[in-house]
C-alpha atoms as a PDB file:
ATOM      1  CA  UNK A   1       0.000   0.000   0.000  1.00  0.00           C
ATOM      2  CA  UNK A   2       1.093   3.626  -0.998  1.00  0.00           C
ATOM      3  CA  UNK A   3       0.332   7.251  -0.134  1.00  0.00           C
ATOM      4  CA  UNK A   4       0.732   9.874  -3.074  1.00  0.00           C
ATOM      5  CA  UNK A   5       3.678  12.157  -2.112  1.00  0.00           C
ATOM      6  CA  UNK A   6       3.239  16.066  -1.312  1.00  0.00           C
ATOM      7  CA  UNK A   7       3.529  16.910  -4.852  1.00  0.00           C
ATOM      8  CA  UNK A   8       0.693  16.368  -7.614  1.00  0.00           C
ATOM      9  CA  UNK A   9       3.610  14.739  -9.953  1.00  0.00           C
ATOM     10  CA  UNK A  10       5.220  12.911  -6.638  1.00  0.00           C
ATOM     11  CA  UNK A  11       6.088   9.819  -6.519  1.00  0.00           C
ATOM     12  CA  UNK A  12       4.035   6.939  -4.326  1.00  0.00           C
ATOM     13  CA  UNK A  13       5.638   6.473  -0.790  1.00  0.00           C
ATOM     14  CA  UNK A  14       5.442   3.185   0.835  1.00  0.00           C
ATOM     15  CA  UNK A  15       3.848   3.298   3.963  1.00  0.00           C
ATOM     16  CA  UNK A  16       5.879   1.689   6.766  1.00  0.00           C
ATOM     17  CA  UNK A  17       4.365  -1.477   8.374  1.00  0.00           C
ATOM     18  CA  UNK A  18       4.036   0.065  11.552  1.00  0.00           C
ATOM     19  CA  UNK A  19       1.626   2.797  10.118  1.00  0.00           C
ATOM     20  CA  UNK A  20       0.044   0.464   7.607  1.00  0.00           C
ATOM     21  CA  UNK A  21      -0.871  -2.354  10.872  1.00  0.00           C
ATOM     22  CA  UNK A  22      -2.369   1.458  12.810  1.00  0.00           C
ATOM     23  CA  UNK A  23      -4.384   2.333   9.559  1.00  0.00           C
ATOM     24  CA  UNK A  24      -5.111  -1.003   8.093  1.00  0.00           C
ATOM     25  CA  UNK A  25      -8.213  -1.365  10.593  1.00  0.00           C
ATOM     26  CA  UNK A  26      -9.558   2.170  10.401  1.00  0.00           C
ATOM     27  CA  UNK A  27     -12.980   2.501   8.244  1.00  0.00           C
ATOM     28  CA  UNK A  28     -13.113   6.019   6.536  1.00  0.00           C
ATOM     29  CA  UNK A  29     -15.623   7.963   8.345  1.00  0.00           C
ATOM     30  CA  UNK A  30     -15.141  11.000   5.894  1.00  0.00           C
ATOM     31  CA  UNK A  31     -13.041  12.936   3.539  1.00  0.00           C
ATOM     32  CA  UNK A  32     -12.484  16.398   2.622  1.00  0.00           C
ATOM     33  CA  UNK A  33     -11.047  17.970  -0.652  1.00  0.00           C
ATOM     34  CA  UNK A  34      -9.834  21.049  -1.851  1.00  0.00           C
ATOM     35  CA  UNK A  35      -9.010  21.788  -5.043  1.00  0.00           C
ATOM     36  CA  UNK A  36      -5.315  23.294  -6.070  1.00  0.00           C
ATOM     37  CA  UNK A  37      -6.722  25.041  -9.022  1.00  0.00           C
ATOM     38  CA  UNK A  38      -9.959  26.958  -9.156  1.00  0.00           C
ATOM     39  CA  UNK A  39     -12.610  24.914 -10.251  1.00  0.00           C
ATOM     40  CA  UNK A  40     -16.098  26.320 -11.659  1.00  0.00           C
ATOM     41  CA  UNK A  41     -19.051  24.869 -10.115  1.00  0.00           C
ATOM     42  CA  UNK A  42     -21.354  24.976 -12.534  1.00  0.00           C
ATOM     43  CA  UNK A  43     -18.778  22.180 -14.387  1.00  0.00           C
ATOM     44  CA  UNK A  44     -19.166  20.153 -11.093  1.00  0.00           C
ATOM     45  CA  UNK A  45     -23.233  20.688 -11.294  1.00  0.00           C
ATOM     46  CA  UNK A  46     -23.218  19.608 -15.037  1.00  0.00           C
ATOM     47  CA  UNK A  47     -21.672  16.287 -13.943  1.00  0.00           C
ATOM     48  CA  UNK A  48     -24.013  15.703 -10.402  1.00  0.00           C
ATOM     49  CA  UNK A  49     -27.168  17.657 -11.216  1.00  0.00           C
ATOM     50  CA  UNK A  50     -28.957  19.664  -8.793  1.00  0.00           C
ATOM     51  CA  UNK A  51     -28.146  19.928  -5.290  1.00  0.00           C
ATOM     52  CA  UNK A  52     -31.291  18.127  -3.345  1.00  0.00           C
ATOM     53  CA  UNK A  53     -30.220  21.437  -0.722  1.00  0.00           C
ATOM     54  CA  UNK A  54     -29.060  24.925  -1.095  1.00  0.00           C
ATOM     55  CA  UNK A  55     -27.378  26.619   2.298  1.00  0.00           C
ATOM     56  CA  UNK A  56     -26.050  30.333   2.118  1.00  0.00           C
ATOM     57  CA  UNK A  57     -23.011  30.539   4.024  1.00  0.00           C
ATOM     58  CA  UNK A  58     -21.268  33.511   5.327  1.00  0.00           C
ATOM     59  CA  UNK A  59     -19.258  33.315   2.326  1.00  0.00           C
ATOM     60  CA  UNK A  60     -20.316  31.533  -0.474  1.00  0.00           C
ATOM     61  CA  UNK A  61     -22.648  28.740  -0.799  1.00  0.00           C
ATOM     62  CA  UNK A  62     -23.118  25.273   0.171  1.00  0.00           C
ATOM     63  CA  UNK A  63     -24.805  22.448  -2.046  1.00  0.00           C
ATOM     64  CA  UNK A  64     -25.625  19.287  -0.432  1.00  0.00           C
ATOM     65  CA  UNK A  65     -26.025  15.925  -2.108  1.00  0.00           C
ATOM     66  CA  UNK A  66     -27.667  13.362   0.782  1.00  0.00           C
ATOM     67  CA  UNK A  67     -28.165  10.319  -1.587  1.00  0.00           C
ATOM     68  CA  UNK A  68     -24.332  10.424  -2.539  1.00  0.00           C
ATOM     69  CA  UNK A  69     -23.414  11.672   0.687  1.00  0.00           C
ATOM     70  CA  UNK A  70     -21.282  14.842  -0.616  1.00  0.00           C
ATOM     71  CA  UNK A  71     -21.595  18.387   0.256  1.00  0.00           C
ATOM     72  CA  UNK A  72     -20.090  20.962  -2.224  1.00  0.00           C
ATOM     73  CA  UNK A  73     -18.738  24.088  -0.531  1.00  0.00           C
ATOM     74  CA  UNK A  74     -18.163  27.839  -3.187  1.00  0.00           C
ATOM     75  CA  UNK A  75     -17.388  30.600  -3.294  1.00  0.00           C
ATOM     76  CA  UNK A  76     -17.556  33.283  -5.992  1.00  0.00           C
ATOM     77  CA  UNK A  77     -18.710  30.173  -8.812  1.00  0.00           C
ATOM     78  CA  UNK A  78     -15.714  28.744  -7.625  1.00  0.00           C
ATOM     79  CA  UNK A  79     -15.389  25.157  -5.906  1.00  0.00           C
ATOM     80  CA  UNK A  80     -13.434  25.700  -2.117  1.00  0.00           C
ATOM     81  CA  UNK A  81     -14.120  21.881  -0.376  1.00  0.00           C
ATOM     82  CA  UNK A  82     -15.589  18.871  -1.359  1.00  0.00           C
ATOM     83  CA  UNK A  83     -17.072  17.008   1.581  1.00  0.00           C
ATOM     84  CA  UNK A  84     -17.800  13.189   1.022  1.00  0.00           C
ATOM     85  CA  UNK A  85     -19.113  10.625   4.424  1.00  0.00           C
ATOM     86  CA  UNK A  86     -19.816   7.416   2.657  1.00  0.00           C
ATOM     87  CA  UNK A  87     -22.929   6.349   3.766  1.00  0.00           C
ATOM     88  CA  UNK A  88     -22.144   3.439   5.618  1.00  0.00           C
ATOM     89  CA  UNK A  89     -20.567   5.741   8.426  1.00  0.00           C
ATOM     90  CA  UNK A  90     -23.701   8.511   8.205  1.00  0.00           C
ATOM     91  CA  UNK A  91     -26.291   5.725   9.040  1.00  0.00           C
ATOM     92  CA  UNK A  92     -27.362   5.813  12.514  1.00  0.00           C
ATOM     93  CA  UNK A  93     -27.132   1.839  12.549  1.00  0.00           C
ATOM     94  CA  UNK A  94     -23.713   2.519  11.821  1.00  0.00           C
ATOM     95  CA  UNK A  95     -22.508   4.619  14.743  1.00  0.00           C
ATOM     96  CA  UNK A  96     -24.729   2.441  17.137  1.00  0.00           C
ATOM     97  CA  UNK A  97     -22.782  -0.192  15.973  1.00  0.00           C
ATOM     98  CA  UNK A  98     -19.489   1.753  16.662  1.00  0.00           C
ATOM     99  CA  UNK A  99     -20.451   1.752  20.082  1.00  0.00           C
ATOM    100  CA  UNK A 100     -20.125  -2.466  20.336  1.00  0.00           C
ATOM    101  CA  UNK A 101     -23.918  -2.942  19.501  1.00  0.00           C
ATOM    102  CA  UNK A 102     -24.078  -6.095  17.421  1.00  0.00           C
ATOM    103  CA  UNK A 103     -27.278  -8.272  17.730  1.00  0.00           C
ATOM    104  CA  UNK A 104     -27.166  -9.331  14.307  1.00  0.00           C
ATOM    105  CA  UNK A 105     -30.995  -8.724  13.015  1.00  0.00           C
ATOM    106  CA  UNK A 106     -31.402  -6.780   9.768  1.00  0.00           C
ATOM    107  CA  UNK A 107     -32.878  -4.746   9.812  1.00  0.00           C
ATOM    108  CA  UNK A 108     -32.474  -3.781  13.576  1.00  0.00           C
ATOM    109  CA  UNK A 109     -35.410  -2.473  15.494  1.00  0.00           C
ATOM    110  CA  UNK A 110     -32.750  -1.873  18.811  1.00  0.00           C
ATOM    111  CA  UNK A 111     -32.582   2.063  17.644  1.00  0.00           C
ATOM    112  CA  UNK A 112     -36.376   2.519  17.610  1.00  0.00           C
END
Protein backbone atom coordinates (compact mmCIF):
# COMPACT_ATOMS: atom_id res chain seq x y z
CA UNK A 1 0.00 0.00 0.00
CA UNK A 2 1.09 3.63 -1.00
CA UNK A 3 0.33 7.25 -0.13
CA UNK A 4 0.73 9.87 -3.07
CA UNK A 5 3.68 12.16 -2.11
CA UNK A 6 3.24 16.07 -1.31
CA UNK A 7 3.53 16.91 -4.85
CA UNK A 8 0.69 16.37 -7.61
CA UNK A 9 3.61 14.74 -9.95
CA UNK A 10 5.22 12.91 -6.64
CA UNK A 11 6.09 9.82 -6.52
CA UNK A 12 4.03 6.94 -4.33
CA UNK A 13 5.64 6.47 -0.79
CA UNK A 14 5.44 3.18 0.83
CA UNK A 15 3.85 3.30 3.96
CA UNK A 16 5.88 1.69 6.77
CA UNK A 17 4.37 -1.48 8.37
CA UNK A 18 4.04 0.07 11.55
CA UNK A 19 1.63 2.80 10.12
CA UNK A 20 0.04 0.46 7.61
CA UNK A 21 -0.87 -2.35 10.87
CA UNK A 22 -2.37 1.46 12.81
CA UNK A 23 -4.38 2.33 9.56
CA UNK A 24 -5.11 -1.00 8.09
CA UNK A 25 -8.21 -1.37 10.59
CA UNK A 26 -9.56 2.17 10.40
CA UNK A 27 -12.98 2.50 8.24
CA UNK A 28 -13.11 6.02 6.54
CA UNK A 29 -15.62 7.96 8.35
CA UNK A 30 -15.14 11.00 5.89
CA UNK A 31 -13.04 12.94 3.54
CA UNK A 32 -12.48 16.40 2.62
CA UNK A 33 -11.05 17.97 -0.65
CA UNK A 34 -9.83 21.05 -1.85
CA UNK A 35 -9.01 21.79 -5.04
CA UNK A 36 -5.32 23.29 -6.07
CA UNK A 37 -6.72 25.04 -9.02
CA UNK A 38 -9.96 26.96 -9.16
CA UNK A 39 -12.61 24.91 -10.25
CA UNK A 40 -16.10 26.32 -11.66
CA UNK A 41 -19.05 24.87 -10.12
CA UNK A 42 -21.35 24.98 -12.53
CA UNK A 43 -18.78 22.18 -14.39
CA UNK A 44 -19.17 20.15 -11.09
CA UNK A 45 -23.23 20.69 -11.29
CA UNK A 46 -23.22 19.61 -15.04
CA UNK A 47 -21.67 16.29 -13.94
CA UNK A 48 -24.01 15.70 -10.40
CA UNK A 49 -27.17 17.66 -11.22
CA UNK A 50 -28.96 19.66 -8.79
CA UNK A 51 -28.15 19.93 -5.29
CA UNK A 52 -31.29 18.13 -3.34
CA UNK A 53 -30.22 21.44 -0.72
CA UNK A 54 -29.06 24.92 -1.09
CA UNK A 55 -27.38 26.62 2.30
CA UNK A 56 -26.05 30.33 2.12
CA UNK A 57 -23.01 30.54 4.02
CA UNK A 58 -21.27 33.51 5.33
CA UNK A 59 -19.26 33.31 2.33
CA UNK A 60 -20.32 31.53 -0.47
CA UNK A 61 -22.65 28.74 -0.80
CA UNK A 62 -23.12 25.27 0.17
CA UNK A 63 -24.81 22.45 -2.05
CA UNK A 64 -25.62 19.29 -0.43
CA UNK A 65 -26.02 15.92 -2.11
CA UNK A 66 -27.67 13.36 0.78
CA UNK A 67 -28.17 10.32 -1.59
CA UNK A 68 -24.33 10.42 -2.54
CA UNK A 69 -23.41 11.67 0.69
CA UNK A 70 -21.28 14.84 -0.62
CA UNK A 71 -21.60 18.39 0.26
CA UNK A 72 -20.09 20.96 -2.22
CA UNK A 73 -18.74 24.09 -0.53
CA UNK A 74 -18.16 27.84 -3.19
CA UNK A 75 -17.39 30.60 -3.29
CA UNK A 76 -17.56 33.28 -5.99
CA UNK A 77 -18.71 30.17 -8.81
CA UNK A 78 -15.71 28.74 -7.62
CA UNK A 79 -15.39 25.16 -5.91
CA UNK A 80 -13.43 25.70 -2.12
CA UNK A 81 -14.12 21.88 -0.38
CA UNK A 82 -15.59 18.87 -1.36
CA UNK A 83 -17.07 17.01 1.58
CA UNK A 84 -17.80 13.19 1.02
CA UNK A 85 -19.11 10.63 4.42
CA UNK A 86 -19.82 7.42 2.66
CA UNK A 87 -22.93 6.35 3.77
CA UNK A 88 -22.14 3.44 5.62
CA UNK A 89 -20.57 5.74 8.43
CA UNK A 90 -23.70 8.51 8.20
CA UNK A 91 -26.29 5.73 9.04
CA UNK A 92 -27.36 5.81 12.51
CA UNK A 93 -27.13 1.84 12.55
CA UNK A 94 -23.71 2.52 11.82
CA UNK A 95 -22.51 4.62 14.74
CA UNK A 96 -24.73 2.44 17.14
CA UNK A 97 -22.78 -0.19 15.97
CA UNK A 98 -19.49 1.75 16.66
CA UNK A 99 -20.45 1.75 20.08
CA UNK A 100 -20.12 -2.47 20.34
CA UNK A 101 -23.92 -2.94 19.50
CA UNK A 102 -24.08 -6.09 17.42
CA UNK A 103 -27.28 -8.27 17.73
CA UNK A 104 -27.17 -9.33 14.31
CA UNK A 105 -31.00 -8.72 13.01
CA UNK A 106 -31.40 -6.78 9.77
CA UNK A 107 -32.88 -4.75 9.81
CA UNK A 108 -32.47 -3.78 13.58
CA UNK A 109 -35.41 -2.47 15.49
CA UNK A 110 -32.75 -1.87 18.81
CA UNK A 111 -32.58 2.06 17.64
CA UNK A 112 -36.38 2.52 17.61
Amino acid sequence: MTAAGLAADGAAQPLADSLLAQLGRQAVVGLSLVPRQGLDVARLAASLGQPRLRLQLEAGEAWIYPRLGLSVHSEDEQLRLLQVVPRRAASPLSRYSQRGHHCGRVPCNCLR
